[in-house]
PDB file of N, CA and C in Angstrom:
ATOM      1  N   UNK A   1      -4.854 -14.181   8.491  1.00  0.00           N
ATOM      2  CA  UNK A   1      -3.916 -13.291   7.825  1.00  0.00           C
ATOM      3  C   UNK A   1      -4.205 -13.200   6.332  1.00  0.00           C
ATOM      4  N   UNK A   2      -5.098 -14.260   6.153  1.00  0.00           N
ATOM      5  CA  UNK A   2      -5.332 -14.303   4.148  1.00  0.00           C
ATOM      6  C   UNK A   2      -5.844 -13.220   4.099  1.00  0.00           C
ATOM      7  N   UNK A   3      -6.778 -12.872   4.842  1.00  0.00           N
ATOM      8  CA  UNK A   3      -8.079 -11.448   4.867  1.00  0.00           C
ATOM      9  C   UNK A   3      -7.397  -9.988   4.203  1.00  0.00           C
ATOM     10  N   UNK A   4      -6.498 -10.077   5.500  1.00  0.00           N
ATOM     11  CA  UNK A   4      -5.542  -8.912   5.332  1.00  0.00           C
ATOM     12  C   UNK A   4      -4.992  -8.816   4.143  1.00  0.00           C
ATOM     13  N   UNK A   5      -4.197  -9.928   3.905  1.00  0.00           N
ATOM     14  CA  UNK A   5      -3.564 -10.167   2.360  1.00  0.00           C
ATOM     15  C   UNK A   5      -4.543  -9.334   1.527  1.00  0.00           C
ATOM     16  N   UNK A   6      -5.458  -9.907   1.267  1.00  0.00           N
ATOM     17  CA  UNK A   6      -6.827  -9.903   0.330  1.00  0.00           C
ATOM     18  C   UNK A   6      -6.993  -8.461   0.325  1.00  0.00           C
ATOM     19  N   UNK A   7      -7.359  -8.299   1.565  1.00  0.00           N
ATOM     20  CA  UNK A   7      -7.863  -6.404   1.460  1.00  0.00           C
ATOM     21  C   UNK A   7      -7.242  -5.452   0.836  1.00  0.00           C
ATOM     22  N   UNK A   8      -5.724  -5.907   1.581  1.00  0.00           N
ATOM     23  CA  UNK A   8      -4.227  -4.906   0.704  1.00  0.00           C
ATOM     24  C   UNK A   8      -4.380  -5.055  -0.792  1.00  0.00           C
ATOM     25  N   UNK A   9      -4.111  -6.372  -0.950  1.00  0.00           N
ATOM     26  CA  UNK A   9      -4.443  -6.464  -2.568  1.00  0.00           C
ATOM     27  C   UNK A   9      -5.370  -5.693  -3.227  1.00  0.00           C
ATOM     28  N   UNK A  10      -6.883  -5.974  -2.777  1.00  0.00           N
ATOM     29  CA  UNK A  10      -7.990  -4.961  -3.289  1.00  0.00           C
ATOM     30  C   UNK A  10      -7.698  -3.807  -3.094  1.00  0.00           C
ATOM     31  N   UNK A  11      -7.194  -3.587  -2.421  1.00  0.00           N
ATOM     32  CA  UNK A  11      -7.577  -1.660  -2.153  1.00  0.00           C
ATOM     33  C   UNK A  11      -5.969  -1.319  -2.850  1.00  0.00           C
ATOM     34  N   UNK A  12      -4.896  -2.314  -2.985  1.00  0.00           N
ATOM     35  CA  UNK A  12      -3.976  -1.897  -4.085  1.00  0.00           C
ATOM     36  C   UNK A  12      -5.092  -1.181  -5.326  1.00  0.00           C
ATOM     37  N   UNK A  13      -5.202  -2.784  -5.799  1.00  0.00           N
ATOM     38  CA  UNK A  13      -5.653  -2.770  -7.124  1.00  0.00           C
ATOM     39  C   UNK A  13      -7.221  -1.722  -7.220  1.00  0.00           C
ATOM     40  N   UNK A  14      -7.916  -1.090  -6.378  1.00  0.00           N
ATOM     41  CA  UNK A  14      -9.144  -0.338  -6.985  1.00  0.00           C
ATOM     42  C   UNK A  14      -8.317   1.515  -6.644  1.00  0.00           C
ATOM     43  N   UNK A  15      -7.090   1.297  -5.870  1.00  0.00           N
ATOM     44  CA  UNK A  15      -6.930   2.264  -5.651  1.00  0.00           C
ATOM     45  C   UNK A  15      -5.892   3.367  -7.193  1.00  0.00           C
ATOM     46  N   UNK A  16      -5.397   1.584  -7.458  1.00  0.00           N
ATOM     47  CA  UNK A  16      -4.919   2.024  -8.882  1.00  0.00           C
ATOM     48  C   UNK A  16      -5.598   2.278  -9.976  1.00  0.00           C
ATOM     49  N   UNK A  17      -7.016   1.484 -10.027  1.00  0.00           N
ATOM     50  CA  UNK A  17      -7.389   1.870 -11.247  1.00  0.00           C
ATOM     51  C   UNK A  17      -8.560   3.406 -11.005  1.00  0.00           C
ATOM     52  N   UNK A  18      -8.819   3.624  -9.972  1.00  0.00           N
ATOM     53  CA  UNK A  18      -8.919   5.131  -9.367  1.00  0.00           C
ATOM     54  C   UNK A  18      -8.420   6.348  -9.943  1.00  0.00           C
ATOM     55  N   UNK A  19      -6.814   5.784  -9.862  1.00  0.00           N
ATOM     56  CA  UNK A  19      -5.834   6.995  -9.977  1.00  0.00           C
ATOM     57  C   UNK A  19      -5.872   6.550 -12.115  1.00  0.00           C
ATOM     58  N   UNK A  20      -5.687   5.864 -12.434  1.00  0.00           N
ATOM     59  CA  UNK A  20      -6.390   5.772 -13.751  1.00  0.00           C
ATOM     60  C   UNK A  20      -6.755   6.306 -14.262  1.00  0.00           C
ATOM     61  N   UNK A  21      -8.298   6.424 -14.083  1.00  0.00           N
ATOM     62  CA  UNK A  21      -9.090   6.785 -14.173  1.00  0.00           C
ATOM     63  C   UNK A  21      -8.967   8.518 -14.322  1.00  0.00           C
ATOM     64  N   UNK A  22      -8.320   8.953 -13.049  1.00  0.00           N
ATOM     65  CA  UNK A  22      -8.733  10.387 -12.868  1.00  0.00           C
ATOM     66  C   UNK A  22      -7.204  10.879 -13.822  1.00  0.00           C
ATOM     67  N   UNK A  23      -6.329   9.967 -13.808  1.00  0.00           N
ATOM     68  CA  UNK A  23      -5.077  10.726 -14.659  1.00  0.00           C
ATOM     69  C   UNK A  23      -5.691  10.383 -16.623  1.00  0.00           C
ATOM     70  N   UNK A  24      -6.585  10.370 -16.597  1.00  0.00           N
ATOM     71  CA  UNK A  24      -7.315  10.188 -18.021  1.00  0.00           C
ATOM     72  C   UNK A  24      -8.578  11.229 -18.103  1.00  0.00           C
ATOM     73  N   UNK A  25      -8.871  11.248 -17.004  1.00  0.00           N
ATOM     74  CA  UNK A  25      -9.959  12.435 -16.800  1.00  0.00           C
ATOM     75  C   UNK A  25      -9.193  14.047 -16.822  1.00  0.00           C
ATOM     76  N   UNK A  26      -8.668  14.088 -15.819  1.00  0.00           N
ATOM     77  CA  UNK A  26      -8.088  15.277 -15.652  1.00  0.00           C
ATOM     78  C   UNK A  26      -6.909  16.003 -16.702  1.00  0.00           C
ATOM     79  N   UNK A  27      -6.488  15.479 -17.852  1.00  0.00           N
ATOM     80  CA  UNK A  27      -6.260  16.319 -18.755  1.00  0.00           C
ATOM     81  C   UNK A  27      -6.791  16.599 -19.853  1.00  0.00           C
ATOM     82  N   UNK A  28      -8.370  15.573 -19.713  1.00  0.00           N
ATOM     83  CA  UNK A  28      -9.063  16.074 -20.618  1.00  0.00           C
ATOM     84  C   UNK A  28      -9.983  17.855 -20.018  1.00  0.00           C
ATOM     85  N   UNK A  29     -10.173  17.560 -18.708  1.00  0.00           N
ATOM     86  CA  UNK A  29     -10.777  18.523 -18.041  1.00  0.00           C
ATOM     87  C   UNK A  29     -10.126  19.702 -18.363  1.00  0.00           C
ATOM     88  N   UNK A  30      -8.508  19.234 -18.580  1.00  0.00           N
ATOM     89  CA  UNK A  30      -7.653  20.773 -18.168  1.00  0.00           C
ATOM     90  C   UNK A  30      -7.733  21.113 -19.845  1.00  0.00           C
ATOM     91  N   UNK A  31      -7.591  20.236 -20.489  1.00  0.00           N
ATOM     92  CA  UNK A  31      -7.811  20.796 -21.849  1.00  0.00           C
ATOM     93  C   UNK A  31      -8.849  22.072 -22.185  1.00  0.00           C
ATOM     94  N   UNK A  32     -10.231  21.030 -21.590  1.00  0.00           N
ATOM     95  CA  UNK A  32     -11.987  21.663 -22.148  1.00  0.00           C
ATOM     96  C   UNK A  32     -11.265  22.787 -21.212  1.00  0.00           C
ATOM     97  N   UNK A  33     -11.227  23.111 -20.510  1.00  0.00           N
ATOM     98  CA  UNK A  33     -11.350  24.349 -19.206  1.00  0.00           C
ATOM     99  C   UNK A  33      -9.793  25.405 -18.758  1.00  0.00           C
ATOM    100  N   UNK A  34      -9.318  25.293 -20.032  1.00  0.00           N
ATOM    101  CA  UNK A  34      -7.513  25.511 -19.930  1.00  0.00           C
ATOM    102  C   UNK A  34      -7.719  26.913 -19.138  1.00  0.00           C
ATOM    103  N   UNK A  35      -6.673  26.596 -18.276  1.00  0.00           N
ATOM    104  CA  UNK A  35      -6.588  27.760 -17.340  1.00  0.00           C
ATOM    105  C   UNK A  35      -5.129  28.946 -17.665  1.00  0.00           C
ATOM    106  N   UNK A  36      -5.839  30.541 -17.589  1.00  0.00           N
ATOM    107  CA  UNK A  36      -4.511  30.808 -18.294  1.00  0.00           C
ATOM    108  C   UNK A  36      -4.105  31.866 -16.762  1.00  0.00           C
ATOM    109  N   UNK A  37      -4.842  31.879 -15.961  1.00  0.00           N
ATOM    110  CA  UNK A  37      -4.128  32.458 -14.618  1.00  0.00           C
ATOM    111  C   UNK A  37      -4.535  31.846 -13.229  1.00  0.00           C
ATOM    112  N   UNK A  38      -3.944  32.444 -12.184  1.00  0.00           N
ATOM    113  CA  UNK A  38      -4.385  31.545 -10.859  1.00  0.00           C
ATOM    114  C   UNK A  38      -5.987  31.720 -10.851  1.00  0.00           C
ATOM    115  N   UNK A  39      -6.201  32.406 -11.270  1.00  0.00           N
ATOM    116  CA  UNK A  39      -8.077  32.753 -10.900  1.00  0.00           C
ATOM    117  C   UNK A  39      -8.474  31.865 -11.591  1.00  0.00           C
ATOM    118  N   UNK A  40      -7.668  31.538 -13.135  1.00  0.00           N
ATOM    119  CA  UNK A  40      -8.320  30.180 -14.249  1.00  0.00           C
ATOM    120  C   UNK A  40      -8.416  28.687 -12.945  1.00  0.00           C
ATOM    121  N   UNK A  41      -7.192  28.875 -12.390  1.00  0.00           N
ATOM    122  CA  UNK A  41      -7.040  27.954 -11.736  1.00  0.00           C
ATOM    123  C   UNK A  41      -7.707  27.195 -11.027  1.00  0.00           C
ATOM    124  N   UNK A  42      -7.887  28.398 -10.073  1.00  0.00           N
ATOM    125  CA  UNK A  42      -8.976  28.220  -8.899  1.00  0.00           C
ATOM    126  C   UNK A  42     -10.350  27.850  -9.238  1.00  0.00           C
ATOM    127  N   UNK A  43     -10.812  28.384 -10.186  1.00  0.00           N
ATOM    128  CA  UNK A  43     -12.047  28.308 -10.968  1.00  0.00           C
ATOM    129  C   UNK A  43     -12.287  26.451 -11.525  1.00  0.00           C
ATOM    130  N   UNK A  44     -11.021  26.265 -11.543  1.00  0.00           N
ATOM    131  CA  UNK A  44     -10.816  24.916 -12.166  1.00  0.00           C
ATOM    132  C   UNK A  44     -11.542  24.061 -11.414  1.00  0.00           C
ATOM    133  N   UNK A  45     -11.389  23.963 -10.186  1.00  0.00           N
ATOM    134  CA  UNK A  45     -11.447  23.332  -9.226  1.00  0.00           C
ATOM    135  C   UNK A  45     -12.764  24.004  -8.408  1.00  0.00           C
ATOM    136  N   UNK A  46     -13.360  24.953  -8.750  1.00  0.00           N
ATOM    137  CA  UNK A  46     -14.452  25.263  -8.212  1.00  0.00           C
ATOM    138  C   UNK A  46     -15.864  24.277  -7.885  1.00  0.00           C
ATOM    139  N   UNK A  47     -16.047  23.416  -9.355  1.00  0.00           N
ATOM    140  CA  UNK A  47     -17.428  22.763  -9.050  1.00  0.00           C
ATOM    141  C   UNK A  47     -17.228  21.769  -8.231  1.00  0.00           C
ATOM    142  N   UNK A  48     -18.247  21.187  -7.544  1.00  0.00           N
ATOM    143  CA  UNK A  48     -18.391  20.278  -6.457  1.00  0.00           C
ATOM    144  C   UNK A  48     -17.961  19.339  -7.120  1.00  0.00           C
ATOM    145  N   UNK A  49     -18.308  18.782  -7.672  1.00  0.00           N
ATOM    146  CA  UNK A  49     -17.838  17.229  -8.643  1.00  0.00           C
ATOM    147  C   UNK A  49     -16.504  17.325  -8.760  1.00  0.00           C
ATOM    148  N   UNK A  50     -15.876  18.369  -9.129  1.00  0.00           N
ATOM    149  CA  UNK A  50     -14.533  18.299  -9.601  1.00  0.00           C
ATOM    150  C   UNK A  50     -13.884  18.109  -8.254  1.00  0.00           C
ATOM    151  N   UNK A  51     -14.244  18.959  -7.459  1.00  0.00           N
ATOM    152  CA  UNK A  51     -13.725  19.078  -6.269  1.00  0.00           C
ATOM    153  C   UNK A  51     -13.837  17.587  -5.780  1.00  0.00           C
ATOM    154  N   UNK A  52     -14.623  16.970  -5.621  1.00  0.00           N
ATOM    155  CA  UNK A  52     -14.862  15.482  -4.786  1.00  0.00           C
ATOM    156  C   UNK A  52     -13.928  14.463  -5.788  1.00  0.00           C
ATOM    157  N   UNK A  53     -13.957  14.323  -7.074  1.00  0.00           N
ATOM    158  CA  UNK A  53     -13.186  13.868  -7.865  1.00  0.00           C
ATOM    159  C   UNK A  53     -11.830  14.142  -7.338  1.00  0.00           C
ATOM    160  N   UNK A  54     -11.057  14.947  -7.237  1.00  0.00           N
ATOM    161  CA  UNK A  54      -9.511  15.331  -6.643  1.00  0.00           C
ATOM    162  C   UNK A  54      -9.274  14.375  -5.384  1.00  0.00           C
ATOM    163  N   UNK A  55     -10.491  15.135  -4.838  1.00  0.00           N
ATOM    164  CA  UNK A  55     -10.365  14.556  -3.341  1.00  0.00           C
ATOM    165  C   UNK A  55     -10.569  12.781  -3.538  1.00  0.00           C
ATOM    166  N   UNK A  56     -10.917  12.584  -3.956  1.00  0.00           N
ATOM    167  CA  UNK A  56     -11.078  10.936  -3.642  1.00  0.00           C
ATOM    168  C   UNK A  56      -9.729  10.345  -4.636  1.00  0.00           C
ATOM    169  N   UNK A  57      -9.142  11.502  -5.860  1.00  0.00           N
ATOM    170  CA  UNK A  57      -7.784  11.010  -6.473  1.00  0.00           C
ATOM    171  C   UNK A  57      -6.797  10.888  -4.956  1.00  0.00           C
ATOM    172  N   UNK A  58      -7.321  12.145  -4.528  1.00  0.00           N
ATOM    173  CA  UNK A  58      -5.968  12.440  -3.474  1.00  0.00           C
ATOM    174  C   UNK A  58      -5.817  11.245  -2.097  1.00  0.00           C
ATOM    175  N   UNK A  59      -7.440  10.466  -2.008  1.00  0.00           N
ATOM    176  CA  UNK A  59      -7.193   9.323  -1.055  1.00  0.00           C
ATOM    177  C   UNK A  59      -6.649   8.193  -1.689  1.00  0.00           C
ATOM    178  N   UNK A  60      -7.385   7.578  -2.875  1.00  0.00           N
ATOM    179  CA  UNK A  60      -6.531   6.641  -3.504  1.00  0.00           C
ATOM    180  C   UNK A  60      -5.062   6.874  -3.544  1.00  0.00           C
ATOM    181  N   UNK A  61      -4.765   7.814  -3.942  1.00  0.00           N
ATOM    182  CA  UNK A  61      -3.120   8.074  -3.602  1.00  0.00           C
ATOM    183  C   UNK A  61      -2.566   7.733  -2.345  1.00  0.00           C
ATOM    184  N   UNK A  62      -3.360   8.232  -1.175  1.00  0.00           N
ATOM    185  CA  UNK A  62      -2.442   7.791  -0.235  1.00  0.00           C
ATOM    186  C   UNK A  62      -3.087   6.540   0.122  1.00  0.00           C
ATOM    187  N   UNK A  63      -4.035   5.894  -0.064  1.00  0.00           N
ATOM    188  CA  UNK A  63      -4.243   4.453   0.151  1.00  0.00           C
ATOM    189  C   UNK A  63      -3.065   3.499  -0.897  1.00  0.00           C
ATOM    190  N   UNK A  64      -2.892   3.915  -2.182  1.00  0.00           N
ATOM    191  CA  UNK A  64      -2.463   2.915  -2.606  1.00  0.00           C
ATOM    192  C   UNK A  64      -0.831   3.426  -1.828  1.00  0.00           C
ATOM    193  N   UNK A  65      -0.196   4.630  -2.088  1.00  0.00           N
ATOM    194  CA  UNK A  65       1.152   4.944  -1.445  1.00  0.00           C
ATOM    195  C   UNK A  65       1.371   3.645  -0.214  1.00  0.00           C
ATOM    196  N   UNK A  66       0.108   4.251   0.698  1.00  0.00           N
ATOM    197  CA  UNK A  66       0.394   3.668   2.423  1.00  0.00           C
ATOM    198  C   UNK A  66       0.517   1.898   2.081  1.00  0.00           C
ATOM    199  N   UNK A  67      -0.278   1.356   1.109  1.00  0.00           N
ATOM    200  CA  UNK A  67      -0.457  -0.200   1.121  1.00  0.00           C
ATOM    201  C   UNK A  67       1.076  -0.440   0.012  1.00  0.00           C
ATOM    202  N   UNK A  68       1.544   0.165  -0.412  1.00  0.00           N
ATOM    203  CA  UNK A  68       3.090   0.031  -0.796  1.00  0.00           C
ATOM    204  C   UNK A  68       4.121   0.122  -0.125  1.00  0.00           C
ATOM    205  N   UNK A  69       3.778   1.184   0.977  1.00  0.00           N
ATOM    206  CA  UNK A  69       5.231   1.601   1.813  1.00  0.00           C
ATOM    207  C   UNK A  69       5.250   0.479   2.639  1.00  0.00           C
ATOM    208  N   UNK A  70       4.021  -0.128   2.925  1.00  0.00           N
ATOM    209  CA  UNK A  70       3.515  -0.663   4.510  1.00  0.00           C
ATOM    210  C   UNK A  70       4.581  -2.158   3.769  1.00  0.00           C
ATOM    211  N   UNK A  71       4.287  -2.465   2.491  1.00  0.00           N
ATOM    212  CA  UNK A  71       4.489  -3.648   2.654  1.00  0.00           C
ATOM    213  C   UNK A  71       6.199  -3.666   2.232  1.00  0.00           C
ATOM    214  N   UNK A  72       6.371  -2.561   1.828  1.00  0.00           N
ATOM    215  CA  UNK A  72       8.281  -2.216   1.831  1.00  0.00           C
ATOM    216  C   UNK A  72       8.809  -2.241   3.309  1.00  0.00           C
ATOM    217  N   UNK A  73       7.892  -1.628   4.528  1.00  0.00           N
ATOM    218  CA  UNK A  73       8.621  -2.096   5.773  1.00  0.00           C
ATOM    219  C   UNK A  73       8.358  -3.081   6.341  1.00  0.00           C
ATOM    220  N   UNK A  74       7.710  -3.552   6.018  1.00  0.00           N
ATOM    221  CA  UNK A  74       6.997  -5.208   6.618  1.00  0.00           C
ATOM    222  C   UNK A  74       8.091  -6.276   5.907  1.00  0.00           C
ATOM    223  N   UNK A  75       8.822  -6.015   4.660  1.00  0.00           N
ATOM    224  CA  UNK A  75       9.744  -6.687   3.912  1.00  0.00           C
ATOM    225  C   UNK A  75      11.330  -6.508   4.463  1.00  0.00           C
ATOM    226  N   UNK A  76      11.448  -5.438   4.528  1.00  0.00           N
ATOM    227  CA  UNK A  76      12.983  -4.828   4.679  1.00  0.00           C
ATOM    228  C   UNK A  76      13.717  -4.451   5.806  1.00  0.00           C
ATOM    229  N   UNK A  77      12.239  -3.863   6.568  1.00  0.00           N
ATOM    230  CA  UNK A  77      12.588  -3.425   8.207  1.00  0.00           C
ATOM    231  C   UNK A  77      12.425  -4.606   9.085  1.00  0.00           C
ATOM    232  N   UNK A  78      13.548  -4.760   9.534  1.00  0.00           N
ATOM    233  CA  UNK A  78      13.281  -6.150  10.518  1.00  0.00           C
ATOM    234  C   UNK A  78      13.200  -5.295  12.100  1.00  0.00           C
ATOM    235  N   UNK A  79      14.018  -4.407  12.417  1.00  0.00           N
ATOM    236  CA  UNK A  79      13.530  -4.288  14.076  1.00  0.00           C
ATOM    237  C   UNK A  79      12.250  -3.517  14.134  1.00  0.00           C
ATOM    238  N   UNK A  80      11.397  -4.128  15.138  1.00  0.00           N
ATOM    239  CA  UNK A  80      10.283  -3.686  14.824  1.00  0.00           C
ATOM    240  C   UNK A  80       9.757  -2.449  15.753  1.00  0.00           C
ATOM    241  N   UNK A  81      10.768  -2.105  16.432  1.00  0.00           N
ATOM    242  CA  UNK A  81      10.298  -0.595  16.899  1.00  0.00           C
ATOM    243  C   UNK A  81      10.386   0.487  15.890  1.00  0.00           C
ATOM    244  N   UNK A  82      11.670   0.068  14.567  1.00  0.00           N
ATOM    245  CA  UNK A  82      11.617   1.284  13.774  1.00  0.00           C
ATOM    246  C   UNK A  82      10.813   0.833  12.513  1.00  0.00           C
ATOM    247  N   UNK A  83       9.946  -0.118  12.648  1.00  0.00           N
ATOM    248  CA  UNK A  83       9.160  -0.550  11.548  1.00  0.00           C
ATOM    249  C   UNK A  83       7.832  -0.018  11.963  1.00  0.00           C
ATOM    250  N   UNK A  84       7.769   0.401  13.068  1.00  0.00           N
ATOM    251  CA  UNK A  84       6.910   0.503  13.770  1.00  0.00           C
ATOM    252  C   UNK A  84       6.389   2.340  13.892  1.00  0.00           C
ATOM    253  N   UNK A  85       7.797   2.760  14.074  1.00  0.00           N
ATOM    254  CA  UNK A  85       8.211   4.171  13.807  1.00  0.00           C
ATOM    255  C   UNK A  85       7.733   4.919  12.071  1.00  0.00           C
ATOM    256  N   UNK A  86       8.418   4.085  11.638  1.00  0.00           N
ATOM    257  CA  UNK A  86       8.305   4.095   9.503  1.00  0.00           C
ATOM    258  C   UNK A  86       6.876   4.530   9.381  1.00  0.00           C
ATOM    259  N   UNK A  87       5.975   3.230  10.151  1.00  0.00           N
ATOM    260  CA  UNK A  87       4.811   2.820  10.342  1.00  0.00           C
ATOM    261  C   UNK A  87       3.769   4.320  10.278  1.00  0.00           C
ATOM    262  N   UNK A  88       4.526   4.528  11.706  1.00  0.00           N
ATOM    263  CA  UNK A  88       3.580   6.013  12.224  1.00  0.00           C
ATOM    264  C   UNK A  88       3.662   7.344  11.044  1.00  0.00           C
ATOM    265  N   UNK A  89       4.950   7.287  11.040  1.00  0.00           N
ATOM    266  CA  UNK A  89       5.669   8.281  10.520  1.00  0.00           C
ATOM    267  C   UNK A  89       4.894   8.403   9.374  1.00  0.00           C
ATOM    268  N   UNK A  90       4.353   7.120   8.154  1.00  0.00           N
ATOM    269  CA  UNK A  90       3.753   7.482   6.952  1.00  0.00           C
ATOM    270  C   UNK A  90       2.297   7.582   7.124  1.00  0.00           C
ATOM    271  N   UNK A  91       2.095   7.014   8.091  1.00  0.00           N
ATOM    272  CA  UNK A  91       0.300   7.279   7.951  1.00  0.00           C
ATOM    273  C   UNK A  91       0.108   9.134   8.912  1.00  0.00           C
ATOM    274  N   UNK A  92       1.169   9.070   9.786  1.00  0.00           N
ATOM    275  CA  UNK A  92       1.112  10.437  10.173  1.00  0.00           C
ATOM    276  C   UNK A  92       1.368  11.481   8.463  1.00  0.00           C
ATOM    277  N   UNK A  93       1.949  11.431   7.251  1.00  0.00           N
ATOM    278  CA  UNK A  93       2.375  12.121   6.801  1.00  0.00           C
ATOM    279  C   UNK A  93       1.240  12.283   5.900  1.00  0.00           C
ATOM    280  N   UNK A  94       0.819  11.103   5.510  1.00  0.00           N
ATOM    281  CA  UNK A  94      -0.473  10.377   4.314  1.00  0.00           C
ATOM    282  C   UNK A  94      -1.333  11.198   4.971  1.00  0.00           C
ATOM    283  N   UNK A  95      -1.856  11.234   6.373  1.00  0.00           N
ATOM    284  CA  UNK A  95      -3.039  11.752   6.623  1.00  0.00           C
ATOM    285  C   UNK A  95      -3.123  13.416   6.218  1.00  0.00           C
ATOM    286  N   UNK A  96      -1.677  13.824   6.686  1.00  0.00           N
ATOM    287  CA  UNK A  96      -1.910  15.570   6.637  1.00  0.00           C
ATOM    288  C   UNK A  96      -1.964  15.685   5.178  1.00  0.00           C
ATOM    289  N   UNK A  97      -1.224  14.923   4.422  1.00  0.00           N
ATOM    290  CA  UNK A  97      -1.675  15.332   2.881  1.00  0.00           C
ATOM    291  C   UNK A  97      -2.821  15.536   2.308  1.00  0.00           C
ATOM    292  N   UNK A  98      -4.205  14.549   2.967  1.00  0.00           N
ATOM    293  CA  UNK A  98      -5.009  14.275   2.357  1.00  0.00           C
ATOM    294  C   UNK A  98      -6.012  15.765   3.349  1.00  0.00           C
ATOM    295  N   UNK A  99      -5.644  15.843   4.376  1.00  0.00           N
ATOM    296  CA  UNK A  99      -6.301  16.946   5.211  1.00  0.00           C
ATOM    297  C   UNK A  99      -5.721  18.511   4.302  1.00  0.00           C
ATOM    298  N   UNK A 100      -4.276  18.361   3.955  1.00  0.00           N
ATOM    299  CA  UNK A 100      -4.047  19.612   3.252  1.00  0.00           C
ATOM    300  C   UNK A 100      -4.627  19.490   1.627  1.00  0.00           C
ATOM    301  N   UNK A 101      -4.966  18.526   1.702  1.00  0.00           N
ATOM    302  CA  UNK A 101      -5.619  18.752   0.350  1.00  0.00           C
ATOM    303  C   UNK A 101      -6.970  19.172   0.109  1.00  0.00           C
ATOM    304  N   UNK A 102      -7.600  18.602   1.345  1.00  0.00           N
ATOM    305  CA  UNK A 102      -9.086  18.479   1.140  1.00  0.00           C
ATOM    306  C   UNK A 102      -9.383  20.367   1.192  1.00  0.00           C
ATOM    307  N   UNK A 103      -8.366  20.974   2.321  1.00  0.00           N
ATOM    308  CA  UNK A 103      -8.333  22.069   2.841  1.00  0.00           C
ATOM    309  C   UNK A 103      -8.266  23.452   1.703  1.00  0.00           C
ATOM    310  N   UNK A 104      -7.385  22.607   1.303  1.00  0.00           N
ATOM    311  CA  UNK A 104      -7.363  23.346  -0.558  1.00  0.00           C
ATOM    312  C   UNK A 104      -8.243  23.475  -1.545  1.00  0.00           C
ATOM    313  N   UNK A 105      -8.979  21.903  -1.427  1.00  0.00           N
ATOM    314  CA  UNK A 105      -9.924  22.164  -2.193  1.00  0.00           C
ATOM    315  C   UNK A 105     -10.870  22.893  -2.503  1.00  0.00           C
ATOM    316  N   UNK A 106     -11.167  22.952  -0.707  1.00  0.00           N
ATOM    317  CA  UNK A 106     -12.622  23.656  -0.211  1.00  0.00           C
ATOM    318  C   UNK A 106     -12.399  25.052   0.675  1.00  0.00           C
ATOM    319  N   UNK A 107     -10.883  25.379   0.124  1.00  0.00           N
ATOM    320  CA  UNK A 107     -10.346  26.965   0.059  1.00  0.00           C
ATOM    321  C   UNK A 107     -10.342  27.191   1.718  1.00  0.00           C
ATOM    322  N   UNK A 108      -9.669  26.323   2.528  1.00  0.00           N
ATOM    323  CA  UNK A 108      -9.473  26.567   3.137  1.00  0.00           C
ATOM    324  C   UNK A 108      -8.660  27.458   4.100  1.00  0.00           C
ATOM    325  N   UNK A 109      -7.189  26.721   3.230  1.00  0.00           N
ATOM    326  CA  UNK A 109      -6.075  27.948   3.301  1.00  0.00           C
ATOM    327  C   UNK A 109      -6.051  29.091   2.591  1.00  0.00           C
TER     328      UNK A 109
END
């Protein structure tokens, strides 16, 4: 069970300094590249780099989210069918975020 411990911890902590990282990046980006309509917008987000940059903000997000919630119901929720439920419910929600995001990125919708 230390393992587990260990992993959560790491992927807390690289998932935070991730999101760091890109919330120090990305208003310098929006500065250099200020967007003054949706087309600025879109354009924003056009180059590949930028694009993979988001996308890997947008997994750290839900990695570090999911390794926070997980350990708020592992703490608080004692019956374990609805800890179990919580369980599904956020990695079901985490995943479509990161699928509606990626989808966005790469102009899907």
């Amino acid at each position: 069970m230390v393992g587990g411990a260990l992993s959560s911890w790491l992927a807390q902590r690289i998932s935070a300094v991730l999101l760091a990282l890109y919330s120090v990046f990305f208003p310098v980006w929006l500065v250099l590249h200020w967007p003054r309509s949706g087309l600025d917008w879109r354009a924003l987000f056009m180059p590949l780099p930028m694009r993979i940059v988001t996308l890997l903000f947008v997994l750290a997000l839900a990695v570090h989210a999911w390794v926070g919630m997980r350990d708020i119901f592992m703490d608080y929720v004692k019956p374990p069918g609805v800890r179990l439920a919580l369980h599904v419910a956020a990695l079901v929600w985490l995943a479509a975020c990161v699928v509606w995001a990626a989808a966005i990125l790469w102009g899907a919708t």
